[in-house]
C-alpha atoms as a PDB file:
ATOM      1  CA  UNK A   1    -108.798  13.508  -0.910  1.00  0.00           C
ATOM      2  CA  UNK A   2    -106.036  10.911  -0.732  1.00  0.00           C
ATOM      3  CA  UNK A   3    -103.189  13.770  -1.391  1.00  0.00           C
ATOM      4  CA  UNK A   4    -100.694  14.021   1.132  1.00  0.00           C
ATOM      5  CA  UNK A   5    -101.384  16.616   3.993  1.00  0.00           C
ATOM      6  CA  UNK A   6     -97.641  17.443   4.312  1.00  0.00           C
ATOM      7  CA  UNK A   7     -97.425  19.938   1.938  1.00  0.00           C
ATOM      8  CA  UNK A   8     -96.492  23.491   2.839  1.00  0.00           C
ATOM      9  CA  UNK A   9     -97.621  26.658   0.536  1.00  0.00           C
ATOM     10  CA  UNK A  10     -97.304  29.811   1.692  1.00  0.00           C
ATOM     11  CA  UNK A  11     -99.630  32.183   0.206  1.00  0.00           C
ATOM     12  CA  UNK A  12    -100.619  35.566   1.061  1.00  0.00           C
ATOM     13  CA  UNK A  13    -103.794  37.379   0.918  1.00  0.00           C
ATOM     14  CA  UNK A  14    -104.010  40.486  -1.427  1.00  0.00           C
ATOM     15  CA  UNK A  15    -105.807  42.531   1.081  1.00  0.00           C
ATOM     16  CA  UNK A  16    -103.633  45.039   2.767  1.00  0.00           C
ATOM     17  CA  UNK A  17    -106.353  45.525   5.426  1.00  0.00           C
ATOM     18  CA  UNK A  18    -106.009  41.907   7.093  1.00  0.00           C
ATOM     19  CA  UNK A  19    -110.056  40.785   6.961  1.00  0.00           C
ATOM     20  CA  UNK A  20    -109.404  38.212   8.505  1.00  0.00           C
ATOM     21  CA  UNK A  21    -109.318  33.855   7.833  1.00  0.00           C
ATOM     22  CA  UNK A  22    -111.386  33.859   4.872  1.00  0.00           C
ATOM     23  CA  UNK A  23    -109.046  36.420   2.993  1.00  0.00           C
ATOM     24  CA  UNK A  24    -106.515  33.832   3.765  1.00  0.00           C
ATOM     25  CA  UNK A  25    -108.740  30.675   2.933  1.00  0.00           C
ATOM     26  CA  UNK A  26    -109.214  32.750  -0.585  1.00  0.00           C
ATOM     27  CA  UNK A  27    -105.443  32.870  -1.164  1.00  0.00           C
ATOM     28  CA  UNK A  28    -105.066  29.678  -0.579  1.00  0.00           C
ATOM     29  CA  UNK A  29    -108.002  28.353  -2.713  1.00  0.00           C
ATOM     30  CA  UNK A  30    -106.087  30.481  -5.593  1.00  0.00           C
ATOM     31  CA  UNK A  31    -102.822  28.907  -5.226  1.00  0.00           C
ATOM     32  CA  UNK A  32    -104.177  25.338  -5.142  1.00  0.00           C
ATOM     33  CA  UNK A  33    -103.150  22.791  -7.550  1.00  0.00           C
ATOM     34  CA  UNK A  34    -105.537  20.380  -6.652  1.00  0.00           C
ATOM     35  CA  UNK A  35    -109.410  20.709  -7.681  1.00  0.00           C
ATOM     36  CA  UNK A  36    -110.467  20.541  -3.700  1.00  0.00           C
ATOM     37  CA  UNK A  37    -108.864  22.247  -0.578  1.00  0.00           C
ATOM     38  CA  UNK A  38    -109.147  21.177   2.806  1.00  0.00           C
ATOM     39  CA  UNK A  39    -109.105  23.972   5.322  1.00  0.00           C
ATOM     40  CA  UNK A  40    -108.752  23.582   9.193  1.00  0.00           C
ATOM     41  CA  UNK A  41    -108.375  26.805  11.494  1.00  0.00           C
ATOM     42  CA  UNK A  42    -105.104  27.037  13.241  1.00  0.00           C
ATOM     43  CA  UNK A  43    -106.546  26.038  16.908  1.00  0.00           C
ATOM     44  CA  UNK A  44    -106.911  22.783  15.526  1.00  0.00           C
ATOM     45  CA  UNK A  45    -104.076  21.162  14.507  1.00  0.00           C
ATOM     46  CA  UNK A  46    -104.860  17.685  15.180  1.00  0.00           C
ATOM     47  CA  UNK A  47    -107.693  17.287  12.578  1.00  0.00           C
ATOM     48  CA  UNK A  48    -108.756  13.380  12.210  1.00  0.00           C
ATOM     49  CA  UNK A  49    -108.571  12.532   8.328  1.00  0.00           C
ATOM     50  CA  UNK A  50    -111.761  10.742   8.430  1.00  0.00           C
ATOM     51  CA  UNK A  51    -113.281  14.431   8.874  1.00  0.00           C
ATOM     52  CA  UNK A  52    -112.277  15.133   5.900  1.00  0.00           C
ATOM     53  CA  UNK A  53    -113.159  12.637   3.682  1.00  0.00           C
ATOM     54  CA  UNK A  54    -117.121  11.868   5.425  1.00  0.00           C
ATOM     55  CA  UNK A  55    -117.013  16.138   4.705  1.00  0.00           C
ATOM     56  CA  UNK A  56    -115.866  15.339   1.019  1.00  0.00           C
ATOM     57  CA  UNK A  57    -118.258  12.680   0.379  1.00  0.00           C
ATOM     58  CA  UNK A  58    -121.020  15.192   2.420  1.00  0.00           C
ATOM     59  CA  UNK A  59    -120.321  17.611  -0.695  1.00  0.00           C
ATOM     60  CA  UNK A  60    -120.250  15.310  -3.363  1.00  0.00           C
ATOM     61  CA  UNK A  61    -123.690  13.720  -2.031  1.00  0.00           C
ATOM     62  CA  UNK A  62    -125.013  17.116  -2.419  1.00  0.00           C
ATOM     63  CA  UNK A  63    -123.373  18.181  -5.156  1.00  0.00           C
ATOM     64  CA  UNK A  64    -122.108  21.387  -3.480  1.00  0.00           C
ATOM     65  CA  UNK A  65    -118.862  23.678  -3.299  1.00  0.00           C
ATOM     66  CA  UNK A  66    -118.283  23.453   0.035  1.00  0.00           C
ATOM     67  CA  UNK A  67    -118.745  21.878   3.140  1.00  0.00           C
ATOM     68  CA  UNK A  68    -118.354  22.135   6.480  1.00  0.00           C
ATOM     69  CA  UNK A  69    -118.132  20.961   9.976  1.00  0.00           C
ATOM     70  CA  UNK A  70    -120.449  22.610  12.684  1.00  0.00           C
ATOM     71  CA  UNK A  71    -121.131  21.880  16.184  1.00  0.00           C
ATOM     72  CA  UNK A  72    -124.479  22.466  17.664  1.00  0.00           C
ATOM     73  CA  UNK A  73    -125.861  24.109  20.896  1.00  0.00           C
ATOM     74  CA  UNK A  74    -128.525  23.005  23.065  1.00  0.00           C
ATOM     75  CA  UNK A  75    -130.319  25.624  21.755  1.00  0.00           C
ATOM     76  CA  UNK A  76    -130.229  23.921  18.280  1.00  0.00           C
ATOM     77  CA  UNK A  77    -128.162  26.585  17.040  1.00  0.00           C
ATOM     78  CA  UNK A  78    -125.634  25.671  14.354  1.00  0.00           C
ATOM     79  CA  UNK A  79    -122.008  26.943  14.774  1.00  0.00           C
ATOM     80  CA  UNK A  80    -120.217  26.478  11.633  1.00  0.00           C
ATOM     81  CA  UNK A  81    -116.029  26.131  11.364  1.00  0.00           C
ATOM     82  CA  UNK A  82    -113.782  26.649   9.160  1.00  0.00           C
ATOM     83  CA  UNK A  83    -112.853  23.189   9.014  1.00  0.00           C
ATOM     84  CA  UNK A  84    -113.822  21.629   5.139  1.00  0.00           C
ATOM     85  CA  UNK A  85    -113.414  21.181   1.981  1.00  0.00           C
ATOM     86  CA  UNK A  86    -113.891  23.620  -0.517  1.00  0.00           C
ATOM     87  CA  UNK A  87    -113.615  23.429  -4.522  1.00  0.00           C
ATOM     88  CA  UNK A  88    -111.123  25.600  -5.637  1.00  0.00           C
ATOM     89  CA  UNK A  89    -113.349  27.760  -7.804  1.00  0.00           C
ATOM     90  CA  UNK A  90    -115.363  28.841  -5.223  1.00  0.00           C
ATOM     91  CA  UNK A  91    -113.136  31.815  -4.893  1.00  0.00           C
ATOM     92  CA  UNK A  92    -113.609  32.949  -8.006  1.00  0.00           C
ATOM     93  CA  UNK A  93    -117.473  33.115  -7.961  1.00  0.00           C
ATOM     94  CA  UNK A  94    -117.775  35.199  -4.717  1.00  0.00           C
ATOM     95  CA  UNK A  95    -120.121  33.744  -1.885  1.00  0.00           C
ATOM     96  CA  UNK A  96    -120.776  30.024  -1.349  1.00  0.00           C
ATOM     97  CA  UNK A  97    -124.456  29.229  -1.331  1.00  0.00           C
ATOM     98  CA  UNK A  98    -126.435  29.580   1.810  1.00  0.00           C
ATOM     99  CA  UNK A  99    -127.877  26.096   1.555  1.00  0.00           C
ATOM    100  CA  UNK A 100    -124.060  24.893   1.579  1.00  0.00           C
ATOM    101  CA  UNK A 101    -123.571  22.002   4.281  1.00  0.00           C
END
């Protein structure tokens, strides 16, 4: 963290299907020039910064990937987002872990 978050890539997903966010998240991970990538889904465009640096110091405390934000029900179910940081090798080793927080 500490980069500038007014930079602009445009970078397109090489699946002519359209699967969806992640297929985008992928393209961008691949075009990244920085080791870390901070995604955030397009309904929130007002992201707080200090999200994403407790998230980055959240996956360097567990020596993880990737991590995320989540929101939790009364039900104590977990809802994950697609709000977090994510190394940008990650893409090129398929799946993040399930344990990844």
């Amino acid at each position: 963290m500490g980069a500038s978050f007014d930079a602009r890539v445009v970078a397109a997903d090489t699946h002519g299907d359209f699967p969806g966010p992640l297929a985008g998240i992928a393209a961008g991970l691949r075009a990244a020039h920085t080791e870390f990538v901070l995604t955030a889904p397009c309904d929130a465009p007002f992201v707080d910064p200090r999200l994403g640096l407790t998230l980055m110091q959240a996956l360097r405390a567990a020596n993880t990937d990737i991590a995320y934000a989540a929101t939790q029900e009364t039900d104590g179910t977990r809802i994950p987002s697609l709000l977090g940081p994510c190394s940008r090798t990650t893409s090129t080793r398929g799946s993040p872990p399930a344990n990844a927080r």
